[in-house]
Protein backbone atom coordinates (compact mmCIF):
# COMPACT_ATOMS: atom_id res chain seq x y z
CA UNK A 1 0.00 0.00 0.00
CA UNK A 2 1.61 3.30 -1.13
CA UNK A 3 1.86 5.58 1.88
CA UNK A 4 0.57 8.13 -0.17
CA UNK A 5 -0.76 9.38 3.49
CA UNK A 6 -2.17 6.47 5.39
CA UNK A 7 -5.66 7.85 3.52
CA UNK A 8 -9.22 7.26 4.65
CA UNK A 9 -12.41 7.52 5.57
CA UNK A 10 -15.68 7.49 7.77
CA UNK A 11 -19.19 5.63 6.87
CA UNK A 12 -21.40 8.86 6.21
CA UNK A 13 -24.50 9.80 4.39
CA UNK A 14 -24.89 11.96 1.54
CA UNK A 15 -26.23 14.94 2.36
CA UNK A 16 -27.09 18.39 0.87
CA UNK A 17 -25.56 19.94 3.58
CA UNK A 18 -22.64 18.79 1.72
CA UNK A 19 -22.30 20.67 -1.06
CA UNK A 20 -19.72 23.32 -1.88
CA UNK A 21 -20.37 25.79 0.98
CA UNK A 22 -19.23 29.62 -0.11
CA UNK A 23 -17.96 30.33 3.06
CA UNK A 24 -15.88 27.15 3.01
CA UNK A 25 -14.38 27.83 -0.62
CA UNK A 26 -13.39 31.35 0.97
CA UNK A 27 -10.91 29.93 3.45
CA UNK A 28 -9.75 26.91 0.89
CA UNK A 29 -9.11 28.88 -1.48
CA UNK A 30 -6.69 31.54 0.66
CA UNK A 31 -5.08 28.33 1.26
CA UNK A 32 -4.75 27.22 -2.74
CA UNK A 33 -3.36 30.85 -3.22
CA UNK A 34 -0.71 30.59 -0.65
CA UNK A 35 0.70 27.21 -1.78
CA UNK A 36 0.68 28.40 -5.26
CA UNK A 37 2.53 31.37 -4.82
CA UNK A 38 5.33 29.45 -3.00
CA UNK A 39 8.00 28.18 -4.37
CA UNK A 40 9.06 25.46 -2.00
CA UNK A 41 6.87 24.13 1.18
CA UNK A 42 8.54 22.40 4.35
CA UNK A 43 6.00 20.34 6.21
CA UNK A 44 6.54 18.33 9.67
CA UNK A 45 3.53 15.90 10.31
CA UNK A 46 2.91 13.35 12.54
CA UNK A 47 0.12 10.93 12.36
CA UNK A 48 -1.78 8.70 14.83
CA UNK A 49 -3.67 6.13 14.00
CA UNK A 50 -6.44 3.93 15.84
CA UNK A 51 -8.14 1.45 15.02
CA UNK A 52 -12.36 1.08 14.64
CA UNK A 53 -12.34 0.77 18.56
CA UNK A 54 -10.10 3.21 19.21
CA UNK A 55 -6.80 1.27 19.76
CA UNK A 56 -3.68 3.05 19.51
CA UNK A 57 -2.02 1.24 16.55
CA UNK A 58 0.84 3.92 16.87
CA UNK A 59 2.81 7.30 15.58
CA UNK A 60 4.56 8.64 13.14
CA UNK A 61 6.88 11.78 12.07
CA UNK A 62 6.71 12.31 8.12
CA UNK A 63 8.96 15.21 6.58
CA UNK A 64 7.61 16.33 3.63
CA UNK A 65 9.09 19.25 0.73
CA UNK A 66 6.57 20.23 -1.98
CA UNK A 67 6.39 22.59 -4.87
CA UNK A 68 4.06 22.90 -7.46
CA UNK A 69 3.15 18.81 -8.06
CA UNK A 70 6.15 17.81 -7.51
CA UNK A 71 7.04 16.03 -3.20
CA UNK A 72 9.11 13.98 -1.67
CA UNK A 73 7.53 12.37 1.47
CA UNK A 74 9.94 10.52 4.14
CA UNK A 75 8.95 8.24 7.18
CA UNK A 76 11.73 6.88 8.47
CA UNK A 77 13.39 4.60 5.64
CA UNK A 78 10.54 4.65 3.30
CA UNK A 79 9.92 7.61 0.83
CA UNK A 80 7.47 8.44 -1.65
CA UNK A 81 8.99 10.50 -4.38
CA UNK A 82 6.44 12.34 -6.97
CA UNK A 83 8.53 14.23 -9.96
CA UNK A 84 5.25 15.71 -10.93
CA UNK A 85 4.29 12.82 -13.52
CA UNK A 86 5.44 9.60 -12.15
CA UNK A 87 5.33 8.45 -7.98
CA UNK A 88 8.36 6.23 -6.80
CA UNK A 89 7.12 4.15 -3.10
CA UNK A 90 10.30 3.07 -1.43
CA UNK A 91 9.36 0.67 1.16
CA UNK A 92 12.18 1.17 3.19
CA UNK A 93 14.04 -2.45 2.22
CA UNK A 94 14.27 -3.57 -1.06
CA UNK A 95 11.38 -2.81 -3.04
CA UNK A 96 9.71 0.75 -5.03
CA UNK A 97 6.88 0.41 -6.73
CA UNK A 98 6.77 2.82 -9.74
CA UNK A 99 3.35 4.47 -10.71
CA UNK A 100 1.88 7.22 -12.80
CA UNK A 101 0.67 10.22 -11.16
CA UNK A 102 -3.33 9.66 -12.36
CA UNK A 103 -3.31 6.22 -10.75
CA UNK A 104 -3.27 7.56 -7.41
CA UNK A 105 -6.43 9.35 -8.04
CA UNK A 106 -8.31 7.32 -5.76
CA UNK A 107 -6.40 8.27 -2.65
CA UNK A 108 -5.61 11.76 -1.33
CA UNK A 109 -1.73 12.67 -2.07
CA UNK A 110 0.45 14.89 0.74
CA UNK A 111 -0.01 17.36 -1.71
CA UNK A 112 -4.16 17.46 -2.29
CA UNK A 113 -4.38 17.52 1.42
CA UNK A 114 -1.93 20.14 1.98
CA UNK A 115 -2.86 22.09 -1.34
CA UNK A 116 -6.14 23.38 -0.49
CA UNK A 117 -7.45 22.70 -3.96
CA UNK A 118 -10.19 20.41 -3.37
CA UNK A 119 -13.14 21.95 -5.84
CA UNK A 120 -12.54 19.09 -8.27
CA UNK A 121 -12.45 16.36 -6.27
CA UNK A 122 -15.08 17.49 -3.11
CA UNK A 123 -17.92 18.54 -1.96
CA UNK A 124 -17.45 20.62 1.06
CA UNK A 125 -19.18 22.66 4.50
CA UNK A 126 -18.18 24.40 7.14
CA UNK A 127 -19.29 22.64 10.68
CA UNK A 128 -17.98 25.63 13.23
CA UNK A 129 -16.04 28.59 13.07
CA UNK A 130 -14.54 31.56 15.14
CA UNK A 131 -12.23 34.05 14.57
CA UNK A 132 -9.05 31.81 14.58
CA UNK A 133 -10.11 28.21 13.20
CA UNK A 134 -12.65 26.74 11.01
CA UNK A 135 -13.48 23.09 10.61
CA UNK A 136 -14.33 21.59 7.65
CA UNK A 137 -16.12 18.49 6.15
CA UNK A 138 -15.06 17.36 2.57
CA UNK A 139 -17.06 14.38 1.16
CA UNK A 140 -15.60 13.17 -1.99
CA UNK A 141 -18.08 13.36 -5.39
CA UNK A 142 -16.44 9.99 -6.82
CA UNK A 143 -17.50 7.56 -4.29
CA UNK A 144 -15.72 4.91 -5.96
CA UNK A 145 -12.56 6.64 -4.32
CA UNK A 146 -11.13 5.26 -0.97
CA UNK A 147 -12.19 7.56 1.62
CA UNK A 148 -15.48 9.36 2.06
CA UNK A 149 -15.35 11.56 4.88
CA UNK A 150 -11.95 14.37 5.80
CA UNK A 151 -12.74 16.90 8.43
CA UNK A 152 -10.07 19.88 8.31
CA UNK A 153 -9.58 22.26 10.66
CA UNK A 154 -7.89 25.50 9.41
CA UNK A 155 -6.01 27.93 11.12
CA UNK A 156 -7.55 31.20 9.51
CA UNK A 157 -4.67 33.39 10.44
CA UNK A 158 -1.86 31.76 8.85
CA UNK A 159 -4.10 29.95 5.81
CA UNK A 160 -2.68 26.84 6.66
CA UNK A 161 -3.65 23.26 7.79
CA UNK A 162 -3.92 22.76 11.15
CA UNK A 163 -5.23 19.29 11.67
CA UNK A 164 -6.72 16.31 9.48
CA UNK A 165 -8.79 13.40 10.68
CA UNK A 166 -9.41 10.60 8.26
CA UNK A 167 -10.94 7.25 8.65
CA UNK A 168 -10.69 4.37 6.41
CA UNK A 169 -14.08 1.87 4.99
CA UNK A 170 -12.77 -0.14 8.31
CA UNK A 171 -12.88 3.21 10.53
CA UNK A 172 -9.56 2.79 11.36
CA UNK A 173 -9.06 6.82 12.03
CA UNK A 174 -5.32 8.37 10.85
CA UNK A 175 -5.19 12.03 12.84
CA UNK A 176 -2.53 13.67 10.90
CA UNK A 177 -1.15 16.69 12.24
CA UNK A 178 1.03 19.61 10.73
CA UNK A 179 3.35 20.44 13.49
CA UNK A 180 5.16 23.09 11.12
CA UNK A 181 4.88 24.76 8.17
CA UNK A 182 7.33 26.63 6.04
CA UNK A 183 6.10 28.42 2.88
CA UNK A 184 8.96 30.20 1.64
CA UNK A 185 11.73 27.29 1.53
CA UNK A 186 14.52 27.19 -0.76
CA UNK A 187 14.09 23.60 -2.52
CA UNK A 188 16.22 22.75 -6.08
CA UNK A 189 14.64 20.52 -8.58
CA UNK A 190 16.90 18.13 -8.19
CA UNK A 191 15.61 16.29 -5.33
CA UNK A 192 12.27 15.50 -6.81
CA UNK A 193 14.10 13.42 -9.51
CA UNK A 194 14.13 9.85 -9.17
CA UNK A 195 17.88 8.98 -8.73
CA UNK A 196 18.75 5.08 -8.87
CA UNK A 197 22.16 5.26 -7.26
CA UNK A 198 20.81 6.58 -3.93
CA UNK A 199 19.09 3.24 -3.19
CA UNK A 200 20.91 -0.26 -2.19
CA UNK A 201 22.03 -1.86 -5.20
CA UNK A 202 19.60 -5.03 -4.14
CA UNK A 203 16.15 -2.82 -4.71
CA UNK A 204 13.78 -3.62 -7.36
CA UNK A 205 11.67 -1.36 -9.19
CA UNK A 206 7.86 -2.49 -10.10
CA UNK A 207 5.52 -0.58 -12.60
């Protein structure tokens, strides 16, 4: 499974409260603007999950660079490299699995959840707000896609992400959160381009 964010989903209903909200698009959109204005984006996330009863099944820290469509996503010793058209999933050992961008459509990349760009792919609401956060409900419009519930909560004065909660078909639950953002990093090309010699000789690539 590509750890293309430990993705996910709750058992909901379809409702029209779930529609794209105004007032929801407002504060997604600031965040769309700010990520594509930047020219390089340095995330530190860490992500708990649980299972359906609530069991801890445990934590991790993920360091992630972005800019434009191109990230490089690291959890230890596995990595997830996307040049923008194809995704490279080290697993850490011996293995990467090689993929095109569009196959991953299904799941929700670092960079959809990060990007703020969600009209294509959502339906979305606001469920509260105040001056300094607003939470919000995305329900995905392709239900064949694996996850159909994401409740954001966005810190307003810095247009960022503050916190994700995502639960699989199984509710397993991922809580991903961004423990700091960095919008103006300096980040060359180069290390979103998939470079054979950096991994043990003994890998193999699958398509």
């Amino acid at each position: 499974m590509r750890l293309v964010f430990l993705l996910a989903t709750f058992f909901t209903f379809f409702t029209a409260s779930a529609q794209k909200d105004s007032q929801a698009k407002a504060i997604l959109d600031q965040i769309g603007a700010k990520v594509k204005g930047s020219k390089g984006i340095l995330v530190s996330i860490q992500l708990i999950s649980k299972n359906s009863s609530g069991k801890a099944l445990g934590t991790k820290s993920i360091s992630l660079k972005m800019k434009g469509d191109k990230y490089l996503l690291k959890q230890g010793l596995t990595e997830i490299l996307c040049d923008g058209v194809t995704i490279y999933n080290y697993d850490g050992v011996n293995t990467i699995s090689k993929s095109n961008i569009s196959e991953s459509d299904q799941t929700l990349s670092p960079q959809k959840l990060l990007s703020g760009n969600y009209d294509k792919d959502f339906n979305y609401s606001v469920l509260s707000q105040n001056n300094n956060n607003a939470t919000i409900e995305l329900i995905p419009i392709d239900k064949r896609k694996s996850f159909q519930k994401v409740t954001l909560v966005i810190d307003k004065l810095k247009s960022a992400l503050s916190t994700a909660t995502i639960l699989d078909k199984s509710n397993n639950s991922t809580f991903v959160k961004v423990l700091s953002i960095n919008y103006t990093a300096v980040l060359i090309d180069k290390i979103f381009l998939f470079d054979r010699a950096k991994y043990p000789k003994n890998v193999e690539i699958f398509d």
